[in-house]
Protein backbone atom coordinates (compact mmCIF):
# COMPACT_ATOMS: atom_id res chain seq x y z
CA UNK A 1 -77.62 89.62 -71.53
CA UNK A 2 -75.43 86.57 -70.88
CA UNK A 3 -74.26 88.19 -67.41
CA UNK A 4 -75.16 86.92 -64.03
CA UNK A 5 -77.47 88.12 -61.32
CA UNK A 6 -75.12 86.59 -58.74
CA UNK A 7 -72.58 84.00 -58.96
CA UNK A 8 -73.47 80.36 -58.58
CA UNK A 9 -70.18 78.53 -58.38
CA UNK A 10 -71.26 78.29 -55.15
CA UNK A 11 -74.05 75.90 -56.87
CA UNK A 12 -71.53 73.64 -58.10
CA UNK A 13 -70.66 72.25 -54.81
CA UNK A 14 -73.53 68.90 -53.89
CA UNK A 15 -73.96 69.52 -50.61
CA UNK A 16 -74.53 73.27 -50.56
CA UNK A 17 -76.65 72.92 -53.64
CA UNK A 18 -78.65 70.24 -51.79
CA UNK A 19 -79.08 72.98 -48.66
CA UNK A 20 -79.97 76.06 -51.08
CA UNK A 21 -82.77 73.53 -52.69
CA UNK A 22 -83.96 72.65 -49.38
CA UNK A 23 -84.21 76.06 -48.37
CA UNK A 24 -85.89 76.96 -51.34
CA UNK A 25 -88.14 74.58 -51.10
CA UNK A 26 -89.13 74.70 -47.47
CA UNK A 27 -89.36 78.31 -47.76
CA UNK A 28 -92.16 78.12 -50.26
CA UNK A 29 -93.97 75.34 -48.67
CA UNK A 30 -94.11 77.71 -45.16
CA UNK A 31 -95.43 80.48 -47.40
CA UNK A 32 -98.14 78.42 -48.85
CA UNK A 33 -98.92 77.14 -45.01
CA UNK A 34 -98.73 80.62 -43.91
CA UNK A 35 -101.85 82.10 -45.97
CA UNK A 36 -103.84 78.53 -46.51
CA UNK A 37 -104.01 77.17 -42.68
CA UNK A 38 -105.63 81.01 -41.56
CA UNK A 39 -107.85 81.00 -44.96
CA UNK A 40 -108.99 77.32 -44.01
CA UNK A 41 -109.61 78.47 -40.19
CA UNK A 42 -111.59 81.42 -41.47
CA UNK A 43 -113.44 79.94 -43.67
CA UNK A 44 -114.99 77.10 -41.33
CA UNK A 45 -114.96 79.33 -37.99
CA UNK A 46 -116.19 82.68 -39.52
CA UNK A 47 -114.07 83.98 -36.20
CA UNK A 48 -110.65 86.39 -36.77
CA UNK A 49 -110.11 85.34 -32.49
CA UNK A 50 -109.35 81.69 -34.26
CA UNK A 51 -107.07 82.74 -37.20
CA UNK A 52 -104.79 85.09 -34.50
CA UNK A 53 -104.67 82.52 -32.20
CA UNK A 54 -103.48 80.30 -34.64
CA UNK A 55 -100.66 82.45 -35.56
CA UNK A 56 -99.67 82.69 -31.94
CA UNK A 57 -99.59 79.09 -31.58
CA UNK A 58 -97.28 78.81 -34.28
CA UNK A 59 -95.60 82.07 -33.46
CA UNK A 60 -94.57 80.67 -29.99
CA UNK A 61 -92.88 77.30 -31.32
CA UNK A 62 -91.45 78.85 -34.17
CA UNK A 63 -89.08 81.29 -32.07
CA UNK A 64 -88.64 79.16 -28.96
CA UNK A 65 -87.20 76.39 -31.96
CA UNK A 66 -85.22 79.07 -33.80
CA UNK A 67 -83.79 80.05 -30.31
CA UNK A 68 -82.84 76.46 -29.19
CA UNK A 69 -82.69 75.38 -32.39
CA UNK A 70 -79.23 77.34 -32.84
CA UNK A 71 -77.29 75.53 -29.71
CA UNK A 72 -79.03 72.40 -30.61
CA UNK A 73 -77.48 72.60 -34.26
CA UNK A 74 -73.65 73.44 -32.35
CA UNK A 75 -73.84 70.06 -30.61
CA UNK A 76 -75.42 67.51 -32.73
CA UNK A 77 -74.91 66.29 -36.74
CA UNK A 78 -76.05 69.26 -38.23
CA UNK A 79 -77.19 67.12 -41.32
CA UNK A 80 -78.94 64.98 -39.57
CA UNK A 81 -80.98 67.62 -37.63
CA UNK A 82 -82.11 68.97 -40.68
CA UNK A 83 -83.23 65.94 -42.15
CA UNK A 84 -85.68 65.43 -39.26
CA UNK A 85 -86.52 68.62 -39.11
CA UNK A 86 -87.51 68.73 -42.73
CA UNK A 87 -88.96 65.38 -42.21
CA UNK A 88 -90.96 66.93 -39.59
CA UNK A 89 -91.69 69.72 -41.85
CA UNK A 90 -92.69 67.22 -44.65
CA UNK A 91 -95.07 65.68 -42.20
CA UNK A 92 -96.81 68.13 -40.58
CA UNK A 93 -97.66 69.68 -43.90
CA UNK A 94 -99.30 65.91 -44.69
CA UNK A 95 -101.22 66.15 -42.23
CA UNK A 96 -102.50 69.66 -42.68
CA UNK A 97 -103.59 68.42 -46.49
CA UNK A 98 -105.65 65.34 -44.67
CA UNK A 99 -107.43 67.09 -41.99
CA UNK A 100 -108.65 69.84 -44.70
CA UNK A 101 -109.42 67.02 -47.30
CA UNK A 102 -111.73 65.09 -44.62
CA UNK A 103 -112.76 68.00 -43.71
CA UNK A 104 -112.22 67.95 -40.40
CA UNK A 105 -112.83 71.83 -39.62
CA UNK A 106 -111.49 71.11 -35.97
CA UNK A 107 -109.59 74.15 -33.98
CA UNK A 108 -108.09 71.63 -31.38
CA UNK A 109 -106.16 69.12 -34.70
CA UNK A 110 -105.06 72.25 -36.54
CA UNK A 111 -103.74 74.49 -33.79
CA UNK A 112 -101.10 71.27 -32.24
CA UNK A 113 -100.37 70.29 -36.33
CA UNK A 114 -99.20 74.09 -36.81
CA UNK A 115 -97.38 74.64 -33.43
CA UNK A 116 -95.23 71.58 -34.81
CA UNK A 117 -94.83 72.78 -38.15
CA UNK A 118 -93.42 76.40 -36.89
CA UNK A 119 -90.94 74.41 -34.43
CA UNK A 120 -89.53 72.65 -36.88
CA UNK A 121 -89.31 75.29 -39.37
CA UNK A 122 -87.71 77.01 -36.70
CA UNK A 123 -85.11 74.19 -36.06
CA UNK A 124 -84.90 73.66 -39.34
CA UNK A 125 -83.97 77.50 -40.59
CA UNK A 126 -81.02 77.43 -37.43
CA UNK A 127 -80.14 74.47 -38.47
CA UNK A 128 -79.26 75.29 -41.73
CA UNK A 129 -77.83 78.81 -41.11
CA UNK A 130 -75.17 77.11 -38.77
CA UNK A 131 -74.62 74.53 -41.67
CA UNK A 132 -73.76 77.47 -44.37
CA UNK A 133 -71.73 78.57 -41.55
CA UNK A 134 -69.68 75.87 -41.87
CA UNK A 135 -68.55 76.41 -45.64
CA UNK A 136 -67.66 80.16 -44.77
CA UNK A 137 -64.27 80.01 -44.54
CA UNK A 138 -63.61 78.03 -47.27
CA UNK A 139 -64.02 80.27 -51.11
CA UNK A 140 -64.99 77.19 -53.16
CA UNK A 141 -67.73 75.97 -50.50
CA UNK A 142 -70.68 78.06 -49.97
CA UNK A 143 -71.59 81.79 -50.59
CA UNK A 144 -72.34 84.69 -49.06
CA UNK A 145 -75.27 85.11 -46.50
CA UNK A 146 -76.62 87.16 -49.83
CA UNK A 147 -76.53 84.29 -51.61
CA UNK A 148 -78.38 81.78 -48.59
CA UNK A 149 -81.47 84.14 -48.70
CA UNK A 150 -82.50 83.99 -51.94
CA UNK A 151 -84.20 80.84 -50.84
CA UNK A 152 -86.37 82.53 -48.48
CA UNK A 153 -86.63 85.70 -50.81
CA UNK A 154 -88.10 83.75 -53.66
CA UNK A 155 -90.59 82.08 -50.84
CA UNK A 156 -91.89 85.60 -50.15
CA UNK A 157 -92.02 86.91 -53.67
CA UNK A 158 -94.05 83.55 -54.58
CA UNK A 159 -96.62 84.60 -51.62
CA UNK A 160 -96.78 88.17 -53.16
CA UNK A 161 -97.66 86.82 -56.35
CA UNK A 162 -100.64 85.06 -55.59
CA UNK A 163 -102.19 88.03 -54.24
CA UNK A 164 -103.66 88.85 -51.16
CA UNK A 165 -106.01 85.88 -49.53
CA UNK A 166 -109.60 85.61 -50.79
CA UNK A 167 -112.16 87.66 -49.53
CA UNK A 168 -109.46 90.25 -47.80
């Protein structure tokens, strides 16, 4: 029982640790934004038109930012890019909570507020991928690409087991 499901002496090192928590992290955050924001739109507009068009609005950013965000990351201070881009993250998901605790219930604050988010997220995830890249060569740095996506696994499990959205 006292075996391993993988190894984490990858874990050991600061600054990967730091980048698997952030990934961890972010990833759950995204999957909590990713079934509240269309439950929230629902629930005020009664319309499915609103909830897909809110997808595509974050859809859009999201792989225009992943795109970009990957030639972006090759030229600039890959830490710093992903502390803005988690900043970004941070505040965009602030301002989600706001709007939905004043009850704003407004197409036109959430649809700019998630076309954000996903661009950042997108930055954010090629950002880090190119920063893991950088510890690839060296054994005692960073692990395998196995290893990076637990983050995002454990994001997707955590959606999975709150069950589907309400009334679906």
């Amino acid at each position: 029982m006292g075996r391993r499901v993988f190894d984490v002496r990858p874990l050991r090192v600061a600054a990967f640790a730091r980048l698997w928590t952030a990934s961890w992290v972010t990833a759950v955050g995204s999957q909590l934004t990713a079934v509240a924001v269309p439950l929230e739109i629902y629930g005020f507009s009664g319309s499915s038109a609103y909830v897909g068009l809110a997808s595509l609005a974050g859809f859009v950013p999201l792989v225009a930012a992943a795109l970009w965000g990957g030639a972006i990351a090759d030229v600039v201070d890959r830490r710093r890019m992903l502390l803005v881009t988690s900043a970004g993250i941070g505040a965009t998901s602030v301002l989600l909570w706001a709007q939905a605790a004043a009850s704003l219930n407004s197409i036109a604050v959430l649809l700019p507020l998630i076309a954000v988010q996903q661009a950042m997220f997108g930055a954010n995830a090629a950002a880090q991928q190119r920063a893991a890249d950088d510890g690839a060569g060296r054994e005692d740095a960073y692990a395998p690409p196995e290893h990076r996506g637990v983050a995002v696994q454990r994001g997707q499990v955590g959606q999975l087991r709150c069950g589907p959205p309400a009334g679906a």
